[in-house]
Protein backbone atom coordinates (compact mmCIF):
# COMPACT_ATOMS: atom_id res chain seq x y z
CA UNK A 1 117.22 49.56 71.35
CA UNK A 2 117.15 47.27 68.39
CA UNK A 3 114.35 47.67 65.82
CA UNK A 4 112.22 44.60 64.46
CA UNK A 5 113.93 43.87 60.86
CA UNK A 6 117.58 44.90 61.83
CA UNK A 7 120.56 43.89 59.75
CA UNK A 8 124.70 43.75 60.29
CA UNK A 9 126.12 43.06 63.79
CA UNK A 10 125.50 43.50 66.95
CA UNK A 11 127.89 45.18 69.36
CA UNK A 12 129.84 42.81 72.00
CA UNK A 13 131.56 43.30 74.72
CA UNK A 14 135.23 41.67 73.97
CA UNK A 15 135.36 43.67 70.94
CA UNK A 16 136.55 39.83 69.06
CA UNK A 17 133.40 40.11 67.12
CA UNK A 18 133.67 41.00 63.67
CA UNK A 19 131.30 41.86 60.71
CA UNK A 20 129.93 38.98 58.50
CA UNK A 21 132.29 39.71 55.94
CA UNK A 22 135.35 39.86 57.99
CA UNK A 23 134.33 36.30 59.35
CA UNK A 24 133.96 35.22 55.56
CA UNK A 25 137.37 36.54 54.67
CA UNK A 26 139.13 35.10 57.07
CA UNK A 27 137.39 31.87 56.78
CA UNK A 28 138.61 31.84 53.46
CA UNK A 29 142.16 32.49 54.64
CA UNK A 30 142.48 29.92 57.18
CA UNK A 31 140.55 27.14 55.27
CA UNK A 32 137.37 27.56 57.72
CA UNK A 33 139.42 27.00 60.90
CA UNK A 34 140.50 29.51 63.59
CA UNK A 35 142.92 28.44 66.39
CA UNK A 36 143.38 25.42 66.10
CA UNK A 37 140.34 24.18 64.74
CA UNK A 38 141.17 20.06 64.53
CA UNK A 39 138.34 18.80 62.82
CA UNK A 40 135.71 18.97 65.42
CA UNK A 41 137.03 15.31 66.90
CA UNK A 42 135.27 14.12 69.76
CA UNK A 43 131.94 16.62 69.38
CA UNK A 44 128.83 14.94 69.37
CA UNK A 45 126.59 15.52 66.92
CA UNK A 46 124.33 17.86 68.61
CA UNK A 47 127.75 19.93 70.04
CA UNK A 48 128.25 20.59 66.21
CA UNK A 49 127.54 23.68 64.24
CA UNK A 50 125.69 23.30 61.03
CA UNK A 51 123.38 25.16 58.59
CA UNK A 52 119.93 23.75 60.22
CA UNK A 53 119.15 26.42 63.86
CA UNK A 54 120.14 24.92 66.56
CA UNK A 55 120.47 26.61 70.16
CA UNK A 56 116.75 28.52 70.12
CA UNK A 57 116.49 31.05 72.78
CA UNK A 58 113.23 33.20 73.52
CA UNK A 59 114.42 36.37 76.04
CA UNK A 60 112.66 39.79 76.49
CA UNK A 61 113.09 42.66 74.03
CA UNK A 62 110.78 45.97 74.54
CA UNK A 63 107.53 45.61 76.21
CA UNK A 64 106.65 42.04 76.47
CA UNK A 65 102.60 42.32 75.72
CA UNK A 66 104.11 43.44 71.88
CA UNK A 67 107.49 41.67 71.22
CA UNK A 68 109.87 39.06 71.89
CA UNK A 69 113.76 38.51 71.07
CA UNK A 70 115.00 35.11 69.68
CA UNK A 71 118.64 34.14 69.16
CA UNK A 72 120.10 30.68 67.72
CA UNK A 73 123.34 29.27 66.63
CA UNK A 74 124.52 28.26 62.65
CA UNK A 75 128.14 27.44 61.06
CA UNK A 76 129.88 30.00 59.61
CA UNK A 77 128.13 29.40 55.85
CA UNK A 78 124.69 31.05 56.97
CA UNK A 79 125.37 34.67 56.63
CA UNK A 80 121.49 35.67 56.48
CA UNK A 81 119.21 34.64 59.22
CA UNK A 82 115.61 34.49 58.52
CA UNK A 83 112.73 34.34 60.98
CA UNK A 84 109.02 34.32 60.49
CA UNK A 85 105.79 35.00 62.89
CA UNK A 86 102.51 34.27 62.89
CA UNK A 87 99.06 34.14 64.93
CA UNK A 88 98.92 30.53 66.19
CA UNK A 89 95.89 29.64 64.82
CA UNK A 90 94.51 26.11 64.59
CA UNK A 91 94.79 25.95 60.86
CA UNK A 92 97.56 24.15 59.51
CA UNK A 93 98.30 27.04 57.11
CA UNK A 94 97.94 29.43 59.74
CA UNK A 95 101.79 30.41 58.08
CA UNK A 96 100.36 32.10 55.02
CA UNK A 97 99.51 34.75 57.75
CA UNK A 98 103.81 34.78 58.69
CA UNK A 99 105.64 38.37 58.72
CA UNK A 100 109.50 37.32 58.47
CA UNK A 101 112.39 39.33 59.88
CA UNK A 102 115.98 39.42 58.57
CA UNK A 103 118.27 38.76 61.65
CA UNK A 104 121.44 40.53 63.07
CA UNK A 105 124.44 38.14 62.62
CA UNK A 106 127.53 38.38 64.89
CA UNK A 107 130.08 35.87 64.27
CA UNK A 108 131.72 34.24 67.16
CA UNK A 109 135.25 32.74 67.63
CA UNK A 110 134.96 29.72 69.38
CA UNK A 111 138.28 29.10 68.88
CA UNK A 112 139.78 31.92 70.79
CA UNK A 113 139.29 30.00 73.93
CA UNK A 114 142.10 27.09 73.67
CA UNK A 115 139.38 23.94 75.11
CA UNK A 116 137.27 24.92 72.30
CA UNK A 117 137.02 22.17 68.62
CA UNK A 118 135.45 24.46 67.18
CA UNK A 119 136.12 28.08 65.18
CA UNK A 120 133.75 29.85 63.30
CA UNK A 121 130.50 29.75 64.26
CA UNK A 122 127.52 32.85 63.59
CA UNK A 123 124.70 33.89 66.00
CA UNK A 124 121.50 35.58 64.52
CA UNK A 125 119.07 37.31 66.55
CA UNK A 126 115.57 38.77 65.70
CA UNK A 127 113.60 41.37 67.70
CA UNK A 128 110.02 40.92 66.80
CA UNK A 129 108.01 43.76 67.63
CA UNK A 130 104.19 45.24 66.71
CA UNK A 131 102.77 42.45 68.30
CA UNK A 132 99.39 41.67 69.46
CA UNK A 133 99.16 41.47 73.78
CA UNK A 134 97.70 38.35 75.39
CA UNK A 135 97.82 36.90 71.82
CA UNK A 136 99.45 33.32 70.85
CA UNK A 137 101.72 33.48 68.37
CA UNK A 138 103.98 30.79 66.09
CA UNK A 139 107.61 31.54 65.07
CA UNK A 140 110.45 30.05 63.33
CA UNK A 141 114.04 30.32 62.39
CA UNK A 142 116.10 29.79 59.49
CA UNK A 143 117.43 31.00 56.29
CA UNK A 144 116.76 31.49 52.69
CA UNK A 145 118.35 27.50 51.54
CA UNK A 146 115.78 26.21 53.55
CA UNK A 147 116.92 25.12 56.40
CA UNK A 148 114.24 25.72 59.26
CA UNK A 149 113.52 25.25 62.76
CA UNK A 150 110.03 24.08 63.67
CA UNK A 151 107.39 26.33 64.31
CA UNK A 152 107.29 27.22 68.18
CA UNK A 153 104.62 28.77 70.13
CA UNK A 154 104.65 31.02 72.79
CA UNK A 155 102.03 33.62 74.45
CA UNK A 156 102.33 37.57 74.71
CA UNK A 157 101.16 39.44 78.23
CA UNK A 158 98.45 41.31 78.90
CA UNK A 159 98.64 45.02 78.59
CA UNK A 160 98.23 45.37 82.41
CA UNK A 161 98.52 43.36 85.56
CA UNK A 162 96.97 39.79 85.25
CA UNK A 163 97.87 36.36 86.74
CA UNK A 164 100.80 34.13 85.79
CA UNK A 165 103.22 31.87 86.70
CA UNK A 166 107.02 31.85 86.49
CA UNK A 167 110.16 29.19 87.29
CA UNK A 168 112.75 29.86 88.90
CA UNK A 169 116.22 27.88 88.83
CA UNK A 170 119.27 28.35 90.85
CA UNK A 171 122.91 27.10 89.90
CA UNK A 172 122.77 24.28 87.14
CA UNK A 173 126.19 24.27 86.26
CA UNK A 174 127.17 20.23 86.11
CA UNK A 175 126.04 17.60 84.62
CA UNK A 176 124.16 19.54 82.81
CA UNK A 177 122.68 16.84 80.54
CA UNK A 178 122.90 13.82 82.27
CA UNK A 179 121.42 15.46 85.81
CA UNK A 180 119.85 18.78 84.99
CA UNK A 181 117.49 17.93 82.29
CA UNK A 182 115.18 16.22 84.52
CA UNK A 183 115.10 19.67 86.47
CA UNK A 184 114.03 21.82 83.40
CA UNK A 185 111.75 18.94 82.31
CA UNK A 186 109.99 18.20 85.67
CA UNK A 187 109.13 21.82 85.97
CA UNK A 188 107.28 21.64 82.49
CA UNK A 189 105.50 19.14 83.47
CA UNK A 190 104.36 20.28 87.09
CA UNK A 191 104.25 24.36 85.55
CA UNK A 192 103.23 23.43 82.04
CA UNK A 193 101.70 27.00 81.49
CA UNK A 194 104.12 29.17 82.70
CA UNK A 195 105.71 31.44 80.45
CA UNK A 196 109.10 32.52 81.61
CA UNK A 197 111.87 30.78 82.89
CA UNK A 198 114.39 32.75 85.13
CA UNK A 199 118.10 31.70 85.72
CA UNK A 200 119.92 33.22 88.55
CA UNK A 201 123.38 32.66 87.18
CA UNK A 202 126.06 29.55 87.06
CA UNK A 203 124.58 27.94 84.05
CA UNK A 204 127.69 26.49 83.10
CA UNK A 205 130.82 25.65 84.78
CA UNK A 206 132.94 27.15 82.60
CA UNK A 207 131.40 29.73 80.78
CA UNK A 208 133.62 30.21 78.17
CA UNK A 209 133.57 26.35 77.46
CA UNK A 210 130.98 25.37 74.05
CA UNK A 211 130.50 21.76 75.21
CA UNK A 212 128.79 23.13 78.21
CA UNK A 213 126.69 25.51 76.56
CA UNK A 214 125.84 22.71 74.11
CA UNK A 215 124.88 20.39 77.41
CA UNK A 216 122.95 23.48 78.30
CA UNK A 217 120.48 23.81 75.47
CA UNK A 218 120.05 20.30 74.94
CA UNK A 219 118.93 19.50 78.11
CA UNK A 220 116.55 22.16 78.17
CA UNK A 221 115.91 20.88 74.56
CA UNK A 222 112.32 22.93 73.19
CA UNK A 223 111.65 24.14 76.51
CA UNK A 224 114.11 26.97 75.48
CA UNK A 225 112.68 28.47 72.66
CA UNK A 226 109.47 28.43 74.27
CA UNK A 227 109.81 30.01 77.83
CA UNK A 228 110.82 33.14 77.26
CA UNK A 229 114.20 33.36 79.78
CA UNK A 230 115.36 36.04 82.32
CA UNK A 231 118.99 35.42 82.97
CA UNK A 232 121.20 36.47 85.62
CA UNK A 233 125.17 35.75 85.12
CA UNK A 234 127.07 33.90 88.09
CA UNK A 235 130.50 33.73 88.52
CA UNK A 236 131.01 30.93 86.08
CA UNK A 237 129.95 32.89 83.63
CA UNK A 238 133.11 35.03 84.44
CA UNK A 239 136.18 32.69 83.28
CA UNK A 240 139.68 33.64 82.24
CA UNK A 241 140.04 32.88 78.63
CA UNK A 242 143.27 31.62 79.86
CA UNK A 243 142.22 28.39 81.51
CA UNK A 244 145.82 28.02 83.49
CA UNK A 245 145.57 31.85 84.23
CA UNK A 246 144.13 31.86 88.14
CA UNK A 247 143.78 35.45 88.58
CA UNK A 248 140.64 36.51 89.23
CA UNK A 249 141.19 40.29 87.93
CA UNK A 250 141.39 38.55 84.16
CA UNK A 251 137.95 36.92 84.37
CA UNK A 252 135.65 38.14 81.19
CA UNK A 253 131.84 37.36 80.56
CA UNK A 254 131.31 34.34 78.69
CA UNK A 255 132.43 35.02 75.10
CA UNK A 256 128.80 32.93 74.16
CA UNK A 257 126.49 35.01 77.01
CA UNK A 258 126.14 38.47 74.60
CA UNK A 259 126.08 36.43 71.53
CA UNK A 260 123.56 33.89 72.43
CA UNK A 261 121.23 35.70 74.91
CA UNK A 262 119.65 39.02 73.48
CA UNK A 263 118.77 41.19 76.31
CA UNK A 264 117.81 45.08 77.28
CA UNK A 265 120.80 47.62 77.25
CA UNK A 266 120.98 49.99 79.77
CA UNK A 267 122.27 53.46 78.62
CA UNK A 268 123.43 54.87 81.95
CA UNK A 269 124.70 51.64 82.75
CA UNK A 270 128.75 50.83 82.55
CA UNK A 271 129.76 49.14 79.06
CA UNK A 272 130.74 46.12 81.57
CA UNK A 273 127.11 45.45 82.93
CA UNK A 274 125.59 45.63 79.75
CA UNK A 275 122.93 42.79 79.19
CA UNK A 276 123.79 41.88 82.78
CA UNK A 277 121.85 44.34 84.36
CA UNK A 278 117.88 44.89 83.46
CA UNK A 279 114.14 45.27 84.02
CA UNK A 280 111.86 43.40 82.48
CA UNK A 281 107.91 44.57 83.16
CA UNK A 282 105.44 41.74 83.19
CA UNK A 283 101.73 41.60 83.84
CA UNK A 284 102.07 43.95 87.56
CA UNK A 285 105.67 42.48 88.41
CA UNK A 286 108.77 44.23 87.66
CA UNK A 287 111.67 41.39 87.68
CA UNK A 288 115.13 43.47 88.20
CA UNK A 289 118.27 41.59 86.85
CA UNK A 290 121.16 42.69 89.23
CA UNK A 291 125.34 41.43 88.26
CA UNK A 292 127.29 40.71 91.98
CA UNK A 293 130.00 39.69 89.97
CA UNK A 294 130.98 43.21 89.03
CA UNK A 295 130.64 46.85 90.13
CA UNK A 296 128.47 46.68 92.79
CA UNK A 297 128.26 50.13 94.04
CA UNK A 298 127.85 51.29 90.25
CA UNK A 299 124.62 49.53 90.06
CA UNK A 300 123.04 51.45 93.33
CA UNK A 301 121.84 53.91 91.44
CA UNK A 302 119.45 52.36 88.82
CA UNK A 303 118.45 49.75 91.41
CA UNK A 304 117.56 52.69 93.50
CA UNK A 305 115.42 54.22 89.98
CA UNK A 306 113.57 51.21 89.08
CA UNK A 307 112.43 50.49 92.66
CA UNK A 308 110.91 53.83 93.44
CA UNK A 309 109.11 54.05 89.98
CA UNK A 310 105.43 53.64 90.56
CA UNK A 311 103.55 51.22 88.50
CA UNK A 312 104.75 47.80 89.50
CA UNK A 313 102.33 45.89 91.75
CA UNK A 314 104.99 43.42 92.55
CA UNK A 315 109.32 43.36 92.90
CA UNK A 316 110.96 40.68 92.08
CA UNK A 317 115.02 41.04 92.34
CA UNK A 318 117.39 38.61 91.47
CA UNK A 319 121.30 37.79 90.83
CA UNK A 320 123.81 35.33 91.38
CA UNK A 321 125.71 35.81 95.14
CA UNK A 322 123.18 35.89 98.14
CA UNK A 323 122.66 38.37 100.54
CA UNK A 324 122.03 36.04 103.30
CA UNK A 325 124.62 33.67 102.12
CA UNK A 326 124.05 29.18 103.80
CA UNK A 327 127.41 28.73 102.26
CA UNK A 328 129.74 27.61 105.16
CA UNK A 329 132.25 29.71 104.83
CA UNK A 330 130.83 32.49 102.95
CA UNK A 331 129.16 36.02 103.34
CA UNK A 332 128.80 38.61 101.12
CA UNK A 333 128.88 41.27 103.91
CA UNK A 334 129.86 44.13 101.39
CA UNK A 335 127.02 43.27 99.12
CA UNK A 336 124.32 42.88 102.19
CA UNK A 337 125.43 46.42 102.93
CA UNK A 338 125.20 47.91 99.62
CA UNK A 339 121.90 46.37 98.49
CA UNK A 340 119.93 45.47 100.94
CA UNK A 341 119.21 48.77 102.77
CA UNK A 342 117.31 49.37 99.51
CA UNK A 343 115.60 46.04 99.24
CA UNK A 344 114.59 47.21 103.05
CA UNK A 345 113.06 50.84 102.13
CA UNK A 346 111.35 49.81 99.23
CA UNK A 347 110.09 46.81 100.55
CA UNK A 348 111.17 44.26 97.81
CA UNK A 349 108.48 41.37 97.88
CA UNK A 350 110.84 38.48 96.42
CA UNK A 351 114.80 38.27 96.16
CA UNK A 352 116.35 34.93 94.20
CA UNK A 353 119.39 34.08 94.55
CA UNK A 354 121.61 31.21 93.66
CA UNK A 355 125.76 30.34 94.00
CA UNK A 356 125.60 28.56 97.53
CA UNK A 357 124.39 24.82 96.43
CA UNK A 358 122.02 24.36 98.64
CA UNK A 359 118.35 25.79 99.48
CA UNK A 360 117.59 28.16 102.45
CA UNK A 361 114.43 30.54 102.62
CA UNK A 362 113.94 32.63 104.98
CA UNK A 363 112.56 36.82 105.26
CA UNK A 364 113.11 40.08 106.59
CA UNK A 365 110.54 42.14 108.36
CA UNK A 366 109.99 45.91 108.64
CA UNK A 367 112.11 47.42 111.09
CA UNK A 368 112.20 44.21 112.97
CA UNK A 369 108.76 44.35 113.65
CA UNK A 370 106.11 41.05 113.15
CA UNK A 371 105.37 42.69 109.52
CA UNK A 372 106.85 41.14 106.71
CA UNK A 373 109.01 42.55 104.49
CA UNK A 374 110.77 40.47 101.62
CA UNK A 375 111.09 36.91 101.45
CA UNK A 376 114.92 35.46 100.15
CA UNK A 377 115.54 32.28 98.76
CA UNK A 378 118.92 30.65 97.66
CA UNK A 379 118.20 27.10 95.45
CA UNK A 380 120.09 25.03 93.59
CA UNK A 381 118.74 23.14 90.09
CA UNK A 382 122.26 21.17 89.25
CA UNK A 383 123.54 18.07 91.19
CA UNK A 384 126.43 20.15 92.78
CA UNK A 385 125.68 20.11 96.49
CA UNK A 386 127.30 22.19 99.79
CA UNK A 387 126.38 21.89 103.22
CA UNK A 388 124.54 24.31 105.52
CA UNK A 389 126.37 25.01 108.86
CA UNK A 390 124.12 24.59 111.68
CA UNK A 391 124.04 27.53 113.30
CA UNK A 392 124.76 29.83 109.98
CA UNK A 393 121.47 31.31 109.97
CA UNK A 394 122.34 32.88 113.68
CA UNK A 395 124.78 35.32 112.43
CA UNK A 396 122.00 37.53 110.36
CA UNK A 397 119.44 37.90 112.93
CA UNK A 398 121.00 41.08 113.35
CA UNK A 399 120.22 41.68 110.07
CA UNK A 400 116.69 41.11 110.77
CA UNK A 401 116.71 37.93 109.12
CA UNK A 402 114.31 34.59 110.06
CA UNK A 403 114.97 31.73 108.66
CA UNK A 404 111.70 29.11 107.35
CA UNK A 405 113.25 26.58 105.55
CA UNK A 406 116.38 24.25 104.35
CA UNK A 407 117.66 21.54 102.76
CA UNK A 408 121.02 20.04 101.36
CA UNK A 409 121.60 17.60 98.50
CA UNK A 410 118.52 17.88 96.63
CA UNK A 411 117.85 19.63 93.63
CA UNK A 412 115.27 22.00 93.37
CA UNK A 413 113.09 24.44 90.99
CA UNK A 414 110.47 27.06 91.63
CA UNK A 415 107.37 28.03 91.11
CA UNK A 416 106.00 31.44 91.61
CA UNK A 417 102.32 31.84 90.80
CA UNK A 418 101.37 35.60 91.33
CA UNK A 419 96.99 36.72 91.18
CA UNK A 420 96.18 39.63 92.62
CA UNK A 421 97.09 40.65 95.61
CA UNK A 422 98.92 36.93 96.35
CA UNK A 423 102.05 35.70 95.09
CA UNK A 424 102.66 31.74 96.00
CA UNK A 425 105.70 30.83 96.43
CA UNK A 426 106.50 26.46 95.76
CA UNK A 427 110.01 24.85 96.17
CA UNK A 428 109.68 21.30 93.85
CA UNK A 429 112.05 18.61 93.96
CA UNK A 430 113.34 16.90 90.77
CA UNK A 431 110.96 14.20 91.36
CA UNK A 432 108.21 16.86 91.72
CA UNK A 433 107.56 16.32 95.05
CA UNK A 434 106.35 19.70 97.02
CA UNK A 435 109.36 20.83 99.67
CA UNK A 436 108.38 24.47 100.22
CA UNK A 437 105.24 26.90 100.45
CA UNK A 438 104.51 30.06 101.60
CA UNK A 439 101.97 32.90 100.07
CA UNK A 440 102.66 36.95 100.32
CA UNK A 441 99.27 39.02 100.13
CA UNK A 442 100.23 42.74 100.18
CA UNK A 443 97.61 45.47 100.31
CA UNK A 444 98.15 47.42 97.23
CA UNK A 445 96.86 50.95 99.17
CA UNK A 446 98.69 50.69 102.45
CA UNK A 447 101.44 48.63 100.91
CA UNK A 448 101.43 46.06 104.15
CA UNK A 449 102.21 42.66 103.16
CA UNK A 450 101.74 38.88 105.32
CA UNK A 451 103.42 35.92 104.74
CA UNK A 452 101.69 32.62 105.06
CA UNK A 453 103.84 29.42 105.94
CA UNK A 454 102.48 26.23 104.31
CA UNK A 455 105.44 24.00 104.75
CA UNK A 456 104.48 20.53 103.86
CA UNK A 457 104.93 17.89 106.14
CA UNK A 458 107.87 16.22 104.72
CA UNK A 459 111.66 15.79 106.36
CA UNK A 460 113.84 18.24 106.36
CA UNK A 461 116.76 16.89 103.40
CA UNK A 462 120.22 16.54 104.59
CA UNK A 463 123.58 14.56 103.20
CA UNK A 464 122.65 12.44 106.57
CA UNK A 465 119.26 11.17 105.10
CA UNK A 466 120.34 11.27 101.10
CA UNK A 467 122.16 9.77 99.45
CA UNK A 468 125.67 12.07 99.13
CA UNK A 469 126.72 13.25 95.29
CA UNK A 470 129.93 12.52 94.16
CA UNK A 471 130.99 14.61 91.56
């Protein structure tokens, strides 16, 4: 667990990171450029490393009524990261009041991935901890020359169970600028309150790719720094670093995904699912962060621990494959079997999902019974559309599955409002029109739970009645 004023590096998994120093050195040896390095041509701006922050990202670190994590991007000449936090108070010099935090710095090598202009490039992170619950605070990033982010704002929990909201987004992956910011910026504007923003995996295309990443951030823009994110990673995030390499036994994380997203280590976890497998605790609901891109049956075990530990008022699991897959051609048989016996006996309330480019919900009841069990939902947030077969949803009804609800070529985000013993569940569109609703009240003593279906009265979205993406 890292401590609130930390200093040095932070461990990664491909073992190419090296100490400040070492980056300095061999900076200094190779003129500033690493593997081919040709000048940065064709970047934009924005795609560009410099001293000023760029690339702000809020994630959970600890218990998140009392800290926060925060992560951004600098060339290779900031070797000392600085960040500062404050009460947001409605003073302007509410900053006199500022506690500042020297950051970890990791250097990363863009440049060890061949498609990449550029080399050298640090990331800084900041755990900031002793914090205040239900408490608005101010924060900023930067370093000692000056060069500083603005001051953000974001909102601890509550010590205890209390109501919230949360987005969800599946796949994003393409066209990440030009098509998914309206996505991320929609659901600000329809959610503008909620405080966490949950990802379940294929951010990018090609995950070891910094232009995409770049399109990533920017079309999020602010909204980044101040949601605080829970990320799962798809399989996009596992590339070759290779690109004319096709075997899938020589995928690797995304060289940027440890770097740039600072997230809970699990000790009795394997070195490979670190950061991709975690809890976070929020305000009653437990949100369990599960990799299907790796070492499934390795991951049984702490699933199994963090679902029978009392506390939680709500369950929340989600990764990147689906257990009840709308893909065409697809099914994850192996993972249905592994998982979802334990989704089943513990009675996991909400499962999100993503990979399959398009949106099905549907849920599971208790031993087949009318009671309801868990409710699963695959979306998609990118333009990147599949079809749904028409009788795909047939082959899990021995499964105990029931399928509510579908569409195809639309793009989609979530919002999950949870108060008391009712979590609402609401599929937008990117034009924030309402697709999807249904509400869960559970009794907290017997643990019995109904669904409610309020599906509005709008089409059901097909290629036949949209107009088809071409990619």
């Amino acid at each position: 667990m890292r401590s609130g004023v930390v200093t040095g590096e932070k461990r990664v998994q491909s073992g190419r990171m090296k100490s400040i120093w070492a980056g300095i050195l061999l900076m200094a040896l190779t003129g500033g450029a690493l593997h081919g390095d040709e000048g940065q041509q064709g970047l934009r701006h924005w795609e560009i490393a410099s001293a000023d922050p760029d690339r702000i990202m809020l994630t959970f670190m600890g218990d998140p009524a009392t800290g926060r994590a925060v992560t951004w991007r600098t060339d290779a000449s900031v070797t000392t990261g600085l960040a500062e936090i404050a009460p947001g108070l409605a003073e302007p010099r509410f900053d006199r009041k500022a506690r500042r935090f020297e950051a970890k710095t990791e250097v990363l090598d863009l440049g060890a991935f061949p498609e990449n202009r550029q080399g050298l490039v640090h990331f800084h992170s900041v755990v900031f901890d002793d914090l205040q619950p239900d408490t608005l605070y101010a924060y900023r990033v930067g370093n000692e020359d000056g060069y500083w982010s603005e001051w953000i704002q974001f909102r601890t929990a509550k010590r205890g169970p209390g109501p919230f909201q949360f987005l969800y987004f599946g796949d994003a992956q393409n066209d990440l600028l030009s098509h998914w910011s309206r996505v991320a910026r929609m659901a600000a504007q329809i959610a503008p309150d909620a405080p966490i923003a949950l990802h379940a995996g294929d951010l990018v295309n090609e995950g070891h790719r910094d232009t995409e990443w770049g399109e990533w951030f920017k079309a999020g823009g602010f909204l980044h720094s101040q949601w605080t994110a829970i990320v799962a990673a798809g399989n996009h995030e596992y590339r070759q670093m290779n690109p004319e390499n096709p075997d899938w036994e020589g995928r690797v994380l995304a060289m940027h995904w440890r770097p740039q997203f600072t997230l809970p280590e699990v000790p009795s976890l394997p070195e490979l699912l670190q950061e991709t497998v975690y809890t976070v605790d929020y305000q009653g609901v437990r949100f369990i962060i599960l990799n299907t891109n790796r070492m499934q049956e390795e991951q049984i075990p702490y699933l199994e621990k963090k679902l029978k530990e009392a506390g939680p008022l709500w369950r929340v699991v989600a990764f990147h494959h689906p257990v009840f897959s709308p893909g065409r051609d697809r099914d994850n048989a192996e993972l249905r079997a592994a998982w979802k016996p334990l989704f089943d006996k513990y009675s996991v309330d909400l499962v999100l999902q993503g990979h399959d480019h398009t949106y099905a919900r549907g849920h599971v009841t208790v031993d087949r019974s009318e009671n309801f069990n868990t409710l699963y939902v695959t979306s998609v947030s990118g333009p990147k559309m599949y079809d749904i077969l028409g009788n795909k949803f047939e082959v899990y009804e021995g499964d105990g599955y029931r399928h509510d609800r579908q569409a195809e070529n639309t793009q989609f985000f979530q919002v999950i409002s949870v108060d008391g013993s009712q979590l609402t569940y609401e599929a937008y569109t990117a034009t924030g029109e309402l697709y999807d609703k249904a509400t869960i009240t559970k009794d907290f003593v017997s643990g019995t739970k109904q669904i409610e279906q309020e599906i509005p009265d709008v089409p059901r979205r097909t290629h036949a009645n949209t107009e088809r993406y071409e990619r």
